[in-house]
N, C-alpha and C. Protein backbone atom coordinates (compact mmCIF):
# COMPACT_ATOMS: atom_id res chain seq x y z
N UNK A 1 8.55 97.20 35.49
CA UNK A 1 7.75 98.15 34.73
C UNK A 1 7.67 97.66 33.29
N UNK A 2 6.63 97.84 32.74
CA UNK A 2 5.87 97.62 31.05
C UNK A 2 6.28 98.69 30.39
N UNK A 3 6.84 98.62 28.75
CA UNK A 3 7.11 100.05 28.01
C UNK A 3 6.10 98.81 26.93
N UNK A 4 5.47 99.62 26.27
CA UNK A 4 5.06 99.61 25.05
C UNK A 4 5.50 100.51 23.52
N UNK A 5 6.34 100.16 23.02
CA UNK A 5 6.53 101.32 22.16
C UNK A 5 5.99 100.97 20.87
N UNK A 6 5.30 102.18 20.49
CA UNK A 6 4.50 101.89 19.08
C UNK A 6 4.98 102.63 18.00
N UNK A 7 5.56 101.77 16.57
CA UNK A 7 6.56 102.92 16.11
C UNK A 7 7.93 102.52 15.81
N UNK A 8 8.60 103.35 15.52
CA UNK A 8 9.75 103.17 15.40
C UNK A 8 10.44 102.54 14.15
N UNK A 9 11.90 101.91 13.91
CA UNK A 9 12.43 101.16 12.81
C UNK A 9 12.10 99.86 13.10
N UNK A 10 12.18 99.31 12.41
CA UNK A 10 11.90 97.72 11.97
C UNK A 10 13.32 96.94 12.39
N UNK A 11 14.04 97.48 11.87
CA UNK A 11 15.58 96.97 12.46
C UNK A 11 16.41 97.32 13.81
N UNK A 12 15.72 98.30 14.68
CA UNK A 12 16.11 98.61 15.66
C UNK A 12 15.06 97.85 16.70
N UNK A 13 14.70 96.91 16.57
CA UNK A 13 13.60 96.36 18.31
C UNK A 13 14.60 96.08 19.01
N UNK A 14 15.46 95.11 18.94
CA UNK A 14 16.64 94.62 19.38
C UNK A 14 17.10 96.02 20.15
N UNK A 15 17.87 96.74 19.56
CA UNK A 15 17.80 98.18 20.31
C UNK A 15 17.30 98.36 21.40
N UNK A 16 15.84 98.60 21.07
CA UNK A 16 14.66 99.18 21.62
C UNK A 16 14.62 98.09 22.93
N UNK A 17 14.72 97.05 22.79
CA UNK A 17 14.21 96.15 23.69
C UNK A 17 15.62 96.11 24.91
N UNK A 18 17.01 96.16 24.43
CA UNK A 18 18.07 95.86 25.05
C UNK A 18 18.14 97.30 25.84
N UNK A 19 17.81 98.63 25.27
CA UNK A 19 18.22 99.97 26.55
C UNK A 19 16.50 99.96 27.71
N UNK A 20 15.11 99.28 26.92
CA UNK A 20 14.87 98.73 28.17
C UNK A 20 14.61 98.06 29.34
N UNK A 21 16.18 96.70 28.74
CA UNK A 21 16.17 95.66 29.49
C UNK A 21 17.38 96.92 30.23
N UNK A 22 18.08 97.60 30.11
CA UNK A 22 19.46 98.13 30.91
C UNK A 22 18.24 99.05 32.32
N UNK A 23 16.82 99.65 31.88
CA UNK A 23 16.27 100.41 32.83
C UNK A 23 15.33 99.36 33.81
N UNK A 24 15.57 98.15 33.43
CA UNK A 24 14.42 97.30 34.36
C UNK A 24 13.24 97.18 33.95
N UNK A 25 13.35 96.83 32.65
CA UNK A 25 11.96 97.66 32.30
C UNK A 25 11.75 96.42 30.92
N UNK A 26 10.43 95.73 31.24
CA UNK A 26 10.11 94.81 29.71
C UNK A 26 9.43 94.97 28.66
N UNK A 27 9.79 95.51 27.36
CA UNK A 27 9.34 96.17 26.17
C UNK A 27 8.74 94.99 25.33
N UNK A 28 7.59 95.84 24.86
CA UNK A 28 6.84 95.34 23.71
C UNK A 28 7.22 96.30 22.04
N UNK A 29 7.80 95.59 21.27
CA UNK A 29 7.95 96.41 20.29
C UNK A 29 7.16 96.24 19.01
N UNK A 30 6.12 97.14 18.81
CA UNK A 30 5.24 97.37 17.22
C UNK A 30 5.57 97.92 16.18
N UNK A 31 6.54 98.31 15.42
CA UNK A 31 6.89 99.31 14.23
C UNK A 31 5.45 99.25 13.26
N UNK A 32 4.53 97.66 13.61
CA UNK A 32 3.85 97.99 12.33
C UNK A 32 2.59 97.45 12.77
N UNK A 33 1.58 98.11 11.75
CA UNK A 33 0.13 97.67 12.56
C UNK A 33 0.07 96.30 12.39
N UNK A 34 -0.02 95.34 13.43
CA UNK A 34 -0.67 94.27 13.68
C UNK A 34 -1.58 93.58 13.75
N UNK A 35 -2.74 92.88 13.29
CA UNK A 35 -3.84 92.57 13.97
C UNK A 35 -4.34 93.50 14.78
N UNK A 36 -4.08 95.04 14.35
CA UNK A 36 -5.20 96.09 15.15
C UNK A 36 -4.59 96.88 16.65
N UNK A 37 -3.30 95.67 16.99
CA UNK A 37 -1.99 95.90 18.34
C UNK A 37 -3.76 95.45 19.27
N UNK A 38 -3.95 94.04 19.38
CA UNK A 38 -5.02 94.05 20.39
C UNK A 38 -4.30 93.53 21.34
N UNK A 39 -3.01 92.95 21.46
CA UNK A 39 -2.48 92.34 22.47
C UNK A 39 -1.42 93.23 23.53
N UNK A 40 -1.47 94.80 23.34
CA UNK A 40 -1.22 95.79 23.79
C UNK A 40 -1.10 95.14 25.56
N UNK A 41 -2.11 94.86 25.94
CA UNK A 41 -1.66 94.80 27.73
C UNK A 41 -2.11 96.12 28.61
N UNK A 42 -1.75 95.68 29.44
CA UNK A 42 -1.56 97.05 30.64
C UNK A 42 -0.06 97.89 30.59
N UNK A 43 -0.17 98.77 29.84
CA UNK A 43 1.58 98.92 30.01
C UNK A 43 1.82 99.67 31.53
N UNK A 44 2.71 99.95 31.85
CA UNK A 44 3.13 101.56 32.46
C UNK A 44 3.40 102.42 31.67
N UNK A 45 4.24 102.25 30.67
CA UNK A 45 4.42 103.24 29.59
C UNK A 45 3.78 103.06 28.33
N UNK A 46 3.19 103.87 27.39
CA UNK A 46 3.49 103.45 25.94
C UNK A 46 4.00 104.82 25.38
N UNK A 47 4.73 104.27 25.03
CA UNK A 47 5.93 105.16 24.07
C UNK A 47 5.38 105.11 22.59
N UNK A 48 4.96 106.98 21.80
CA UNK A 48 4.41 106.57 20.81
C UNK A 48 5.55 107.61 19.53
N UNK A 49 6.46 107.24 18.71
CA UNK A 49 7.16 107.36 17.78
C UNK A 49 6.47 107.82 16.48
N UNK A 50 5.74 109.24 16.51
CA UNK A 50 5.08 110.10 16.19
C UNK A 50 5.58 109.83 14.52
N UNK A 51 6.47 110.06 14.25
CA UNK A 51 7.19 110.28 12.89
C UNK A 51 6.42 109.40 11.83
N UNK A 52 6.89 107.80 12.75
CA UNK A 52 7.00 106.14 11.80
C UNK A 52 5.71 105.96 11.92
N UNK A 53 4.76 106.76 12.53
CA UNK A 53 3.16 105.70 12.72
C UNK A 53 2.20 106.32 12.17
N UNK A 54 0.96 105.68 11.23
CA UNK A 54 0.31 106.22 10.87
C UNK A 54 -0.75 107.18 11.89
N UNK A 55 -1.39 107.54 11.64
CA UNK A 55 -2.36 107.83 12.32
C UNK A 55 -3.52 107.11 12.74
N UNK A 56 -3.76 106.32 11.90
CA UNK A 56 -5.10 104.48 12.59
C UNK A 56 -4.07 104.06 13.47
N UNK A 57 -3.00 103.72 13.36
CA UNK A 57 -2.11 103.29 14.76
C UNK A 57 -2.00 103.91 15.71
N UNK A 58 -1.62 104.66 15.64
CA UNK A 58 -1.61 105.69 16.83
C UNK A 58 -3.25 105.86 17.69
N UNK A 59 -4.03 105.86 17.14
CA UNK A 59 -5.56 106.07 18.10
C UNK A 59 -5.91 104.52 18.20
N UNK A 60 -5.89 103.67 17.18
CA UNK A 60 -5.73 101.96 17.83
C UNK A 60 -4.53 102.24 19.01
N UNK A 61 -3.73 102.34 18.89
CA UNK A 61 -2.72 102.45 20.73
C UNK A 61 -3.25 102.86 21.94
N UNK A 62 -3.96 103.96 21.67
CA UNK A 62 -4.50 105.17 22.15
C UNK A 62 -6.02 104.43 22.92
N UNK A 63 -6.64 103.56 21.97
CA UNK A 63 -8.16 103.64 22.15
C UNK A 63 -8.00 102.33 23.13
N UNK A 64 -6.52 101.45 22.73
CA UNK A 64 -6.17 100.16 23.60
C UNK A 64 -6.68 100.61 25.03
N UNK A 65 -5.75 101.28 25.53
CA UNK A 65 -5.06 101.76 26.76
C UNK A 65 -6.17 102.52 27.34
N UNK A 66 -7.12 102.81 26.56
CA UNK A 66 -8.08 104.12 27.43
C UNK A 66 -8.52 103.87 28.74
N UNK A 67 -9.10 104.60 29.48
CA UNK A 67 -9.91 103.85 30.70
C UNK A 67 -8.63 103.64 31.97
N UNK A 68 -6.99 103.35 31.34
CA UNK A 68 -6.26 102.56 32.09
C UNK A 68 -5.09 103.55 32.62
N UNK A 69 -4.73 103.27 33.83
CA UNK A 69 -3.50 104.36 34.09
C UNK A 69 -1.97 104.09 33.64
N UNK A 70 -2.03 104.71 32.55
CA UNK A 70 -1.27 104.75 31.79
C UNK A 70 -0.34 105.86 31.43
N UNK A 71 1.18 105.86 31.66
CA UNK A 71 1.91 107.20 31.04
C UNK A 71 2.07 106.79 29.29
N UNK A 72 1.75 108.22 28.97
CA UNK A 72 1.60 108.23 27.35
C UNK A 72 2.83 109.74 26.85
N UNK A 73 3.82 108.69 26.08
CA UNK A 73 5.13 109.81 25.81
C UNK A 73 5.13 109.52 24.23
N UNK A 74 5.05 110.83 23.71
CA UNK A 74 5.05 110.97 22.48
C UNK A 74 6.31 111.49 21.80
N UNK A 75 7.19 110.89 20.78
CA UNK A 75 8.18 111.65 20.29
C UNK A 75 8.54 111.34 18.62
N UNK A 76 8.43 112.96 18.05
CA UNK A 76 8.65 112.65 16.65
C UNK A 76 9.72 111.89 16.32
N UNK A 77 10.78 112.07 17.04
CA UNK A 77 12.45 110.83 16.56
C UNK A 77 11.37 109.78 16.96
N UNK A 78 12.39 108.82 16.02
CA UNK A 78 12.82 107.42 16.94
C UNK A 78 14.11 106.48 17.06
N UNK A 79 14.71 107.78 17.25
CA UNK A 79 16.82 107.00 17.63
C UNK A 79 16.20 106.87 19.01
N UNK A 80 17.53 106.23 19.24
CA UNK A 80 17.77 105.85 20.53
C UNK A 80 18.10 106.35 21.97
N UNK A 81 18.33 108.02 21.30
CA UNK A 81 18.58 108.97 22.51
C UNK A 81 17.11 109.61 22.67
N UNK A 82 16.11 109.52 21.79
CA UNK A 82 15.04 110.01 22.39
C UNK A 82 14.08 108.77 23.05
N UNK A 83 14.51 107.82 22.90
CA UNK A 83 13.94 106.64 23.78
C UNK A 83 14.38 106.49 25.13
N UNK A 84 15.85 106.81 25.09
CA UNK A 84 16.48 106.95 26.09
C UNK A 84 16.13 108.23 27.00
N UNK A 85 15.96 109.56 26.81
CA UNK A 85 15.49 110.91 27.41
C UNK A 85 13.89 110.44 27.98
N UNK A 86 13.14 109.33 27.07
CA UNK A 86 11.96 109.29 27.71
C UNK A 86 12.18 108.35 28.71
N UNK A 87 12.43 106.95 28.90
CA UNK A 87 13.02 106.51 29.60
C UNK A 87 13.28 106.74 30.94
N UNK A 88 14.40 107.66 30.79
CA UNK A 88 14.83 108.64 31.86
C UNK A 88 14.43 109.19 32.38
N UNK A 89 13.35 110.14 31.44
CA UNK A 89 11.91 110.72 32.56
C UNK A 89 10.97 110.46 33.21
N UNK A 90 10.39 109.26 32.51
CA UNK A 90 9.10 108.55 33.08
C UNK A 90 9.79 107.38 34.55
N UNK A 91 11.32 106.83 34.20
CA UNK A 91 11.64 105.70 34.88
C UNK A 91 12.29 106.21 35.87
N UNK A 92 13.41 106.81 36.00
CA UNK A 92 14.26 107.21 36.98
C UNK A 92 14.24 108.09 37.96
């Protein structure tokens, strides 16, 4: 399974990427707008970290993915127990 997470700290991908290498799961991590995030993919998930992202990021994520079957989990944190609770819901 694909997580995309858009968002988040800058110093936590490592994090982000290691609880979802523990679910089977291969993460893409964005904290910051990129080149527009055109290299987004097909995820299964994108995980969007409501708090850290502007709003042009968030509908660039959004406008990526359209069209595509996609789970879309939104959460104002971005520690590691609410990555983990989503995780948990969408994966297990």
């Amino acid at each position: 399974m694909s997580v995309v997470i858009v968002g988040g700290n800058e110093c936590m991908i490592r994090q982000y990427k290691n609880l979802c290498s523990e679910y089977k799961c291969k993460a893409k991590v964005y904290p910051k707008m990129a080149s527009g995030l055109k290299n987004i993919g097909t995820p299964d998930l994108l995980v969007l970290f409501t708090n850290t992202v502007s709003h042009k990021m968030i509908r660039c994520a959004l406008s990526e993915t359209k069209g595509q079957n996609v789970k879309i989990a939104r959460s104002h944190s971005s520690s590691m127990s609410a990555l983990k609770t989503i995780l948990e819901e969408h994966i297990a």
